[in-house]
Protein backbone atom coordinates (compact mmCIF):
# COMPACT_ATOMS: atom_id res chain seq x y z
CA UNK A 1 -20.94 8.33 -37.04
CA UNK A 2 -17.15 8.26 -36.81
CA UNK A 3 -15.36 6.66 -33.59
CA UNK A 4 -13.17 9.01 -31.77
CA UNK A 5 -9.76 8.13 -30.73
CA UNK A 6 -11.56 8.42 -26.51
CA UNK A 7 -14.33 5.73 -27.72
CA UNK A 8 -14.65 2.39 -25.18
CA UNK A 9 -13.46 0.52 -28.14
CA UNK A 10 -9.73 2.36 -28.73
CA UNK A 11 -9.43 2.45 -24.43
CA UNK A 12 -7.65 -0.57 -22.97
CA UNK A 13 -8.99 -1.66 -20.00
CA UNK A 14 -7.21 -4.16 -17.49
CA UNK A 15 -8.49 -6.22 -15.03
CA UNK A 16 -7.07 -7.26 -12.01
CA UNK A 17 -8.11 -10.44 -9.75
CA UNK A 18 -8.53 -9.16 -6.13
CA UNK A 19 -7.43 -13.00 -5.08
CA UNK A 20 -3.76 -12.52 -7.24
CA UNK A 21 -3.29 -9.17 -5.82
CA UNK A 22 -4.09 -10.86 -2.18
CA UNK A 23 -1.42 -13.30 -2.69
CA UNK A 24 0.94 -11.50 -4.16
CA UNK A 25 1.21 -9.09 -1.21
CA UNK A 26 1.04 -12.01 0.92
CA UNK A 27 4.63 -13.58 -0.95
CA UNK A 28 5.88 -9.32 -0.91
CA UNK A 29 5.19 -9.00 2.59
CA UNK A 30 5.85 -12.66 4.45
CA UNK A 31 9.36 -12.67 4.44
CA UNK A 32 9.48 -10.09 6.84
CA UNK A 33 7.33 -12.27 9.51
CA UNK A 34 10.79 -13.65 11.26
CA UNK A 35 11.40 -9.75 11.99
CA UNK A 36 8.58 -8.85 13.22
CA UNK A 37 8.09 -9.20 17.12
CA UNK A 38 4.00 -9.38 16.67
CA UNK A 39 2.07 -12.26 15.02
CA UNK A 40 2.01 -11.61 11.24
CA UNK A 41 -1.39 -10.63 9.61
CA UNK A 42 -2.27 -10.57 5.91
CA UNK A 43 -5.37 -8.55 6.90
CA UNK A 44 -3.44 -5.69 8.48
CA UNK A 45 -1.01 -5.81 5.78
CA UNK A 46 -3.71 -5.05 3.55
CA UNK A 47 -5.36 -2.18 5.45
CA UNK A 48 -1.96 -0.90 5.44
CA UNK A 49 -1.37 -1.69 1.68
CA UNK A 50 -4.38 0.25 0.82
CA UNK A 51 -3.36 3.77 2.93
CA UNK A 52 -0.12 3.75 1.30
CA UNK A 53 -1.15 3.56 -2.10
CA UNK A 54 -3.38 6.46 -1.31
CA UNK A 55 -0.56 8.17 -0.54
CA UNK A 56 1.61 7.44 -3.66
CA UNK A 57 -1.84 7.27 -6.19
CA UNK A 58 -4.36 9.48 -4.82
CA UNK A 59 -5.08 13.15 -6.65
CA UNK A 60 -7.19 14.92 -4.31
CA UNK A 61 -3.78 14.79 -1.34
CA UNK A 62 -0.94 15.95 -2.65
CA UNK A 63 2.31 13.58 -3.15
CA UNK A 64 4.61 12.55 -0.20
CA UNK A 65 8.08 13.73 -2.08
CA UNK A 66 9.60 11.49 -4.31
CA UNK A 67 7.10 9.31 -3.98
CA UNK A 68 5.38 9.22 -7.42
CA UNK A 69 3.43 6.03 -9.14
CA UNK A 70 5.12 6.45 -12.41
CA UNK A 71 8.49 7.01 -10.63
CA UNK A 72 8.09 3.26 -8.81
CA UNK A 73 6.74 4.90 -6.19
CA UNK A 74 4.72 1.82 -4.95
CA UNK A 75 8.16 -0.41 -5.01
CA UNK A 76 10.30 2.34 -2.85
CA UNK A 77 6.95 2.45 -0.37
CA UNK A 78 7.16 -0.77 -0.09
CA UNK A 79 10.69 -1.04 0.94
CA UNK A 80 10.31 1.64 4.03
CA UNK A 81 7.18 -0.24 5.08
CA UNK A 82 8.95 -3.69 5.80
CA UNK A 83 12.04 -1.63 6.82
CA UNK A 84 9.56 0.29 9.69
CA UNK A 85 7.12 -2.33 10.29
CA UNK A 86 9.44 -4.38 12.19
CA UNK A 87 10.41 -1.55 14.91
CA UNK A 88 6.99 -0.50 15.37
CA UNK A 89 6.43 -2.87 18.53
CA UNK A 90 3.19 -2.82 20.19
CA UNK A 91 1.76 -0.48 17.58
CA UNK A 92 2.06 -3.49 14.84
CA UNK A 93 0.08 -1.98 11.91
CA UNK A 94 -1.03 1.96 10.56
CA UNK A 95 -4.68 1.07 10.74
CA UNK A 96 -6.14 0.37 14.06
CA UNK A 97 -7.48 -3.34 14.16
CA UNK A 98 -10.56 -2.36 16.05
CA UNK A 99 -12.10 1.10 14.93
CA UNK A 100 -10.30 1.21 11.76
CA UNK A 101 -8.54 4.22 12.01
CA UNK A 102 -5.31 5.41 10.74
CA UNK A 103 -2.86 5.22 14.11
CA UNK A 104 -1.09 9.10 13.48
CA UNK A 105 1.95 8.32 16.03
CA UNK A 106 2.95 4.90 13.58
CA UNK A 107 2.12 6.18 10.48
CA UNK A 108 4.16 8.99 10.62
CA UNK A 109 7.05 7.15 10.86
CA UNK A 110 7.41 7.07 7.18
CA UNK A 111 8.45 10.65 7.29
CA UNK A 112 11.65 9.99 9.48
C-alpha cells in the first residue's frame, strides 16, 4: 500500500508549550503596565489574547478587514490592543472578569 502525499507521516506537525506562549505574551504585553491606569493582569490579557485571535484566525466569522493571519494579522492586532487598552479606564479588559463575557461597549473599540 503506497503512502499518499496527505499521510501523518509527510504532515508536519508543531507543538507549542502553553507555558512559552504564557510568557511570551506576558514580555509582549508588560511594557504597557506604566500606561495603564488599572492594575495589570496576565489573566485578562489572556482572555483577551484568545478573542482576538478568533477574530484574525477563526473560519466560521468572517475577517475584520485587513486583518488576515497570513498578512501579520496577529502582530497589527496586537499593536491596536496596547494602543486601546490603556484608554479603556474602568472597563480594563474585553472579557468580563466575573461572568466571562465579551464586554460589547470595549470591544468595539477596535473598530474606531
Amino acid at each position: 500500500m503506497a503512502h499518499s502525499s496527505s499521510s501523518l507521516e509527510s504532515i508536519n506537525f508543531y507543538l507549542l508549550h502553553l507555558c512559552l506562549m504564557r510568557e511570551y505574551l506576558d514580555l509582549e504585553f508588560r511594557d504597557i503596565e506604566p500606561t495603564l491606569p488599572f492594575e495589570y493582569n496576565l489573566e485578562h490579557v489572556i482572555d483577551d489574547f484568545v478573542l482576538l485571535a478568533v477574530f484574525v484566525g477563526n473560519d466560521f466569522l468572517p475577517n475584520l478587514p485587513d486583518l488576515h493571519i497570513h498578512e501579520n494579522g496577529v502582530e497589527k492586532l496586537f499593536e491596536v490592543y496596547k494602543k486601546v487598552l490603556p484608554g479603556l479606564g474602568k472597563h480594563r479588559y474585553f472579557i468580563c472578569e466575573v461572568l466571562f463575557y465579551l464586554n460589547y461597549n470595549t470591544a468595539r473599540r477596535l473598530y474606531q
